[in-house]
Protein backbone atom coordinates (compact mmCIF):
# COMPACT_ATOMS: atom_id res chain seq x y z
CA UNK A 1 -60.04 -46.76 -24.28
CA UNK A 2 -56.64 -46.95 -22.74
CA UNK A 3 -56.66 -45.83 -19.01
CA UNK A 4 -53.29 -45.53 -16.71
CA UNK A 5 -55.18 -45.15 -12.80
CA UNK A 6 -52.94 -43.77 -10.05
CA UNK A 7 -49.54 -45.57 -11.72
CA UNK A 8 -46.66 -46.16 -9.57
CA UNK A 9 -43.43 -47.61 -10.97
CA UNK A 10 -40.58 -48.38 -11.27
CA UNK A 11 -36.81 -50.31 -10.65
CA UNK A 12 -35.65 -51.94 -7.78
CA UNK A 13 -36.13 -50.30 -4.89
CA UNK A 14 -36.35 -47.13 -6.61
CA UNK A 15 -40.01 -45.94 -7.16
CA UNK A 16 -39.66 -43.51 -10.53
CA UNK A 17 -43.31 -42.94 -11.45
CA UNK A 18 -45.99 -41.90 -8.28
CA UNK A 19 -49.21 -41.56 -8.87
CA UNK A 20 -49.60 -41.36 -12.38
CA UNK A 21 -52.92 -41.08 -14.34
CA UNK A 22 -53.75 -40.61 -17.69
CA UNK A 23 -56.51 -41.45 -20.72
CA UNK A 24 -56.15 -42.48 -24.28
CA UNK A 25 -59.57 -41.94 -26.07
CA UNK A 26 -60.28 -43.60 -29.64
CA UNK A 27 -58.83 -41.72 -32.40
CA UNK A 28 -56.72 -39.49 -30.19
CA UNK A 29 -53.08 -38.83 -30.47
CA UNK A 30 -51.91 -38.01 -27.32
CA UNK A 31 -48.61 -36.39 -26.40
CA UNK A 32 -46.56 -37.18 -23.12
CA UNK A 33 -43.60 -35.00 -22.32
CA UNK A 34 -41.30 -34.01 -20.30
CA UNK A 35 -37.19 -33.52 -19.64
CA UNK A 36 -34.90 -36.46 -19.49
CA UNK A 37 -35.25 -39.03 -16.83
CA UNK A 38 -38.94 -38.35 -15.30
CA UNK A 39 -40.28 -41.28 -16.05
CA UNK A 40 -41.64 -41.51 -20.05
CA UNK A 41 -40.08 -44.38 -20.71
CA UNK A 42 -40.49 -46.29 -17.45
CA UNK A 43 -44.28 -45.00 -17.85
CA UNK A 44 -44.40 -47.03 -21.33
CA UNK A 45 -42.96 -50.37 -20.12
CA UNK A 46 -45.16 -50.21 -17.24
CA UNK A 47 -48.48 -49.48 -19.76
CA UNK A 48 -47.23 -53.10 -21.66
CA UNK A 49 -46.55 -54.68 -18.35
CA UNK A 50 -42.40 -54.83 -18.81
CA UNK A 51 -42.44 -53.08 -15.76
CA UNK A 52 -44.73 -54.42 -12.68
CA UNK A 53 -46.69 -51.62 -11.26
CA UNK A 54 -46.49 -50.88 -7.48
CA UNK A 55 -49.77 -49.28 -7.06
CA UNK A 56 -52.68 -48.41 -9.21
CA UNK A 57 -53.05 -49.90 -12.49
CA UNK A 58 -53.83 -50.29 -15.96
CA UNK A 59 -57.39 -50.77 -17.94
CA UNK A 60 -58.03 -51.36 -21.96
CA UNK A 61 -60.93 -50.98 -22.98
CA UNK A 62 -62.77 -51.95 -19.33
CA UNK A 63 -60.56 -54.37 -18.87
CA UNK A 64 -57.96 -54.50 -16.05
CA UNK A 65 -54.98 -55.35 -17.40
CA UNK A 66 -52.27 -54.58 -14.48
CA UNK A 67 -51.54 -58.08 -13.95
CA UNK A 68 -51.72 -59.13 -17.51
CA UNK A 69 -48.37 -60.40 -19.32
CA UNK A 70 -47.30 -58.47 -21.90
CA UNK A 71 -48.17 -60.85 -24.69
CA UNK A 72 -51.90 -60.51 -23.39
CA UNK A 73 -51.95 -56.55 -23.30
CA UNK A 74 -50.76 -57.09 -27.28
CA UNK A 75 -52.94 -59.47 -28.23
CA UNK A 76 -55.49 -57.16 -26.58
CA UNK A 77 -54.66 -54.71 -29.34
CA UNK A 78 -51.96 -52.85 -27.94
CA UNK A 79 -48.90 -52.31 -30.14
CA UNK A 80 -45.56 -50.50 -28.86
CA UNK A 81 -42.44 -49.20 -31.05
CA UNK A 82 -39.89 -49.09 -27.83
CA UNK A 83 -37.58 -46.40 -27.49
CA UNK A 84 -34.11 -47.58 -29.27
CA UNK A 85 -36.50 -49.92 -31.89
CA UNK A 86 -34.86 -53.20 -30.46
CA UNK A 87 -34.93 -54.77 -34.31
CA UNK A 88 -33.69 -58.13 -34.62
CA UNK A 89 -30.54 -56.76 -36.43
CA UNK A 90 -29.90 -61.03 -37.50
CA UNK A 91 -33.10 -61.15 -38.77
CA UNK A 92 -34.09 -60.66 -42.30
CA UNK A 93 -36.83 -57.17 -42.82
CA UNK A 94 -39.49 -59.83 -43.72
CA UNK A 95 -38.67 -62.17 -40.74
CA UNK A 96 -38.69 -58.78 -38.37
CA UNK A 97 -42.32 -57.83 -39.86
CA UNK A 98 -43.50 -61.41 -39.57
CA UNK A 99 -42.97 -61.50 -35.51
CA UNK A 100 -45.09 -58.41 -35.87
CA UNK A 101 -47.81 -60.69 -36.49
CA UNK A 102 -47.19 -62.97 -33.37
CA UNK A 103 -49.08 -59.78 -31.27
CA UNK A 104 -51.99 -60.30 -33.87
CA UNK A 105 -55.41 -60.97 -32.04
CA UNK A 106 -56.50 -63.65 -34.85
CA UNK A 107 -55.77 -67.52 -34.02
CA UNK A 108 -54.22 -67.71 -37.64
CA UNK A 109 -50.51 -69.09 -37.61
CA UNK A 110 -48.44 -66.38 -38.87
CA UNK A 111 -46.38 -70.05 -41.26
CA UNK A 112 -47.33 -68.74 -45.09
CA UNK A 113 -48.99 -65.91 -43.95
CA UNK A 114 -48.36 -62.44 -46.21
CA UNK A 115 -47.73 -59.15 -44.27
CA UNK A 116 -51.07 -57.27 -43.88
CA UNK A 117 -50.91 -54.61 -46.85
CA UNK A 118 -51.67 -51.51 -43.78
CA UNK A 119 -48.45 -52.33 -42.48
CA UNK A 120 -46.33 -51.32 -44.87
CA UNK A 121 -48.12 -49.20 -47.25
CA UNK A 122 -47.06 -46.54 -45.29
CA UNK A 123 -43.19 -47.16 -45.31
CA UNK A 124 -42.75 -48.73 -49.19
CA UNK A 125 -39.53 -48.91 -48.62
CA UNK A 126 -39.61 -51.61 -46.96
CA UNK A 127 -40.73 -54.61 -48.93
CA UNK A 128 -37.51 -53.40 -51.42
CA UNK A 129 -35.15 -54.54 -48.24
CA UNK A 130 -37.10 -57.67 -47.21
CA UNK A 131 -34.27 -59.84 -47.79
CA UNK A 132 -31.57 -57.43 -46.46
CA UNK A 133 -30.77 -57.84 -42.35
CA UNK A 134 -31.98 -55.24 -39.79
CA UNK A 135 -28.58 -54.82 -38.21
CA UNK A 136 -27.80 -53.57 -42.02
CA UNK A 137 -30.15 -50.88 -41.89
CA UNK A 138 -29.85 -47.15 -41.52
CA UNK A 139 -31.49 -46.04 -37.46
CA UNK A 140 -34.12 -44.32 -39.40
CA UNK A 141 -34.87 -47.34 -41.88
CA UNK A 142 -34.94 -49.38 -38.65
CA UNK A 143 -37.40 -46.99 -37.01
CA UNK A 144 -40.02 -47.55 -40.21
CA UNK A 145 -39.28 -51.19 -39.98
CA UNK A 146 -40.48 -51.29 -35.93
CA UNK A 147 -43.38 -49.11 -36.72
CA UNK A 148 -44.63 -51.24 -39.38
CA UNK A 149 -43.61 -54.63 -37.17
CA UNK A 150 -46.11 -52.69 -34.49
CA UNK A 151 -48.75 -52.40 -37.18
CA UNK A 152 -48.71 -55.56 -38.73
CA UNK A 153 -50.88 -56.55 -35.52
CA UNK A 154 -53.18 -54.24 -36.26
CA UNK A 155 -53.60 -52.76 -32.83
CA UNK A 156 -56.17 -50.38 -31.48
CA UNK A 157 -53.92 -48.72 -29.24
CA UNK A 158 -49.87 -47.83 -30.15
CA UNK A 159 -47.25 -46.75 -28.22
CA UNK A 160 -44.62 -44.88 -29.90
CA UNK A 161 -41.25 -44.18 -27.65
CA UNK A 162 -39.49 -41.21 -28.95
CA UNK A 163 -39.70 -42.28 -32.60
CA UNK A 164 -37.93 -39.32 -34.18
CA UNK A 165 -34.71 -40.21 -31.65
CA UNK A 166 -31.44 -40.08 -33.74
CA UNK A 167 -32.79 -40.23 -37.33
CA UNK A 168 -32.64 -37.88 -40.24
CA UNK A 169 -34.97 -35.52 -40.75
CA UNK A 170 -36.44 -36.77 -43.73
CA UNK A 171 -37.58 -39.46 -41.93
CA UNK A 172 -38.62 -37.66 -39.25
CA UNK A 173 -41.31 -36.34 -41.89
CA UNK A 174 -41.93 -39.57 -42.88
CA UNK A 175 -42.60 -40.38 -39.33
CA UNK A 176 -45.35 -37.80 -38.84
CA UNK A 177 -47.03 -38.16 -42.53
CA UNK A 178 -47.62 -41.96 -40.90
CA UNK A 179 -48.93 -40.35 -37.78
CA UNK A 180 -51.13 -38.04 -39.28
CA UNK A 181 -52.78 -40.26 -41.64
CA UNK A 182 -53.57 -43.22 -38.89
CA UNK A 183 -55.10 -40.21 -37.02
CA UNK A 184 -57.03 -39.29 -40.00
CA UNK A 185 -57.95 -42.96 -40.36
CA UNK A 186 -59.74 -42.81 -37.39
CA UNK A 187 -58.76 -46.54 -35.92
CA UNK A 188 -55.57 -46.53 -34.15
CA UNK A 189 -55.63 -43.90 -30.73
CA UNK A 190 -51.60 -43.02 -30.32
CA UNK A 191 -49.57 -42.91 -26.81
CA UNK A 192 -46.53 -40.48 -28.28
CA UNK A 193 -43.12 -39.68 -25.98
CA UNK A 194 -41.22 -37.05 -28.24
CA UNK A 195 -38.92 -34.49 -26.82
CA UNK A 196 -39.85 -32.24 -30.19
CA UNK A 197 -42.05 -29.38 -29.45
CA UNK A 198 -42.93 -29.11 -33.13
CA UNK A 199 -42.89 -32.01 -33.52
CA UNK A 200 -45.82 -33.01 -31.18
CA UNK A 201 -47.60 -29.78 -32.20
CA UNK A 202 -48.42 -30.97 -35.31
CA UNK A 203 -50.01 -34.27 -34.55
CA UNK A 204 -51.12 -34.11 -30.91
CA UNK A 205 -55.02 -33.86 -29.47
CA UNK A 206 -54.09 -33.87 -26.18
CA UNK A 207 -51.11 -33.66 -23.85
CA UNK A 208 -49.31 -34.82 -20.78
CA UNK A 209 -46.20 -33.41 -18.79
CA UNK A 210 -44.35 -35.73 -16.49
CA UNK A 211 -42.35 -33.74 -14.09
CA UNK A 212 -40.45 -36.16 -11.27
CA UNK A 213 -42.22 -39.04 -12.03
CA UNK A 214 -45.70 -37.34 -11.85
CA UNK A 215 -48.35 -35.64 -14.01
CA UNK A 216 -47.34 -32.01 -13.40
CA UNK A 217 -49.67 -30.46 -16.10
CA UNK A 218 -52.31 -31.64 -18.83
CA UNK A 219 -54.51 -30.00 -21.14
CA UNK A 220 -54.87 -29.26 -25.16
CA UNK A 221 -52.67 -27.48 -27.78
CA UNK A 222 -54.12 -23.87 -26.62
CA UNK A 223 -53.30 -24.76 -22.77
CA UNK A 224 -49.42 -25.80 -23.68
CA UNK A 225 -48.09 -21.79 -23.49
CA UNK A 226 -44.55 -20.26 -22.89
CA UNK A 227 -45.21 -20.83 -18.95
CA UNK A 228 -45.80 -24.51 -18.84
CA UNK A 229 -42.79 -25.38 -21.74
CA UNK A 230 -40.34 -22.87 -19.50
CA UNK A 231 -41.38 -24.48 -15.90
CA UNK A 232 -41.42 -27.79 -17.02
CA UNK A 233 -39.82 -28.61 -20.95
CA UNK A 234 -37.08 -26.01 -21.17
CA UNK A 235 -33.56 -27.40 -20.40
């Protein structure tokens, strides 16, 4: 489904990702780790185009995407929930959720249009706050509100940039009920950077280790032993 062939990034003159290549399949959640400052993040902006790639490139679906605008690898059914959430904190919940909808593949305007009932059924907090501002939210009530603004446009592919970062751990639980039941769901393949071994234990198919800007190991849950978390994950 979503293919990353031979990726290299990164900013300025500095090349941060070399080589890089990895596969979503349908239905899959799979896990990308790795300490701070290999190259997750960069690896994720580069995936929605925010970062040009040097070399290699990107596919959806059979489709080469590497010179693609970002807008086009969305509407293509790829939704992301960047690391840090980037709400629009002067933006009502509701108006946040309805840009969600701008990424949406239909041709429908979003003017009068109702928030699509999968995008928030998993976070009902939400439509209790849709007239309160984002900047007046909680981090972890601003982390539901960017996951549901990535599903309101119902994507086929989603990206989620260390979603657990800085919020409370009941959210964090939150965070990986939602997970768990889009995997169960069986519509929506998952792209996941989280630094929590647990964490990505519990929901992950597959994973990926960036080490210096490079894969430096893959495999399934039974492959990821003491050895490759102490060479590669322990601080």
């Amino acid at each position: 489904m979503l293919a990353v062939q031979q990726l290299e990034s990164g900013y300025g003159e500095s090349v941060i990702l070399r080589n890089v290549s990895l596969r979503v399949k349908p239905g899959q959640v799979v896990c990308l780790m790795g300490r701070n400052g290999v190259g997750k993040t960069t690896l994720m902006k580069s995936i929605m185009g925010l970062l040009k790639a040097r070399g290699g490139g990107v596919s959806y679906k059979g489709v080469d995407l590497t010179k693609k605008a970002p807008g086009f690898r969305a509407k293509s059914g790829i939704g992301y929930v960047p690391q840090g959430r980037e709400i629009f904190g002067q933006l009502s919940v509701y108006e946040n959720l309805l840009l969600g909808l701008e990424a949406s593949r239909s041709k429908e305007k979003t003017k009068g249009e109702v928030i699509p009932p999968e995008a928030i059924e998993k976070f009902p907090v939400l439509p209790t706050m849709y007239e309160r501002r984002g900047g007046d939210l909680s981090g972890g009530q601003q982390q539901q509100l960017a996951f549901a603004r990535a599903l309101a446009s119902k994507p086929e592919v989603l990206l989620l940039d260390e979603p657990c970062e800085g919020i409370q751990p009941s959210i964090v639980d939150d965070i990986r009920d939602v997970i768990r039941s889009i995997k169960e769901e069986g519509h929506t393949a998952i792209l996941l950077v989280e630094q929590s071994l647990d964490f990505v234990k519990s929901v992950g198919d597959y994973f990926y280790v960036l080490d210096k800007g490079a894969i430096a190991w893959e495999g399934d849950l039974a492959g990821l032993d003491d050895d490759v978390i102490r060479q590669y994950l322990t601080v």
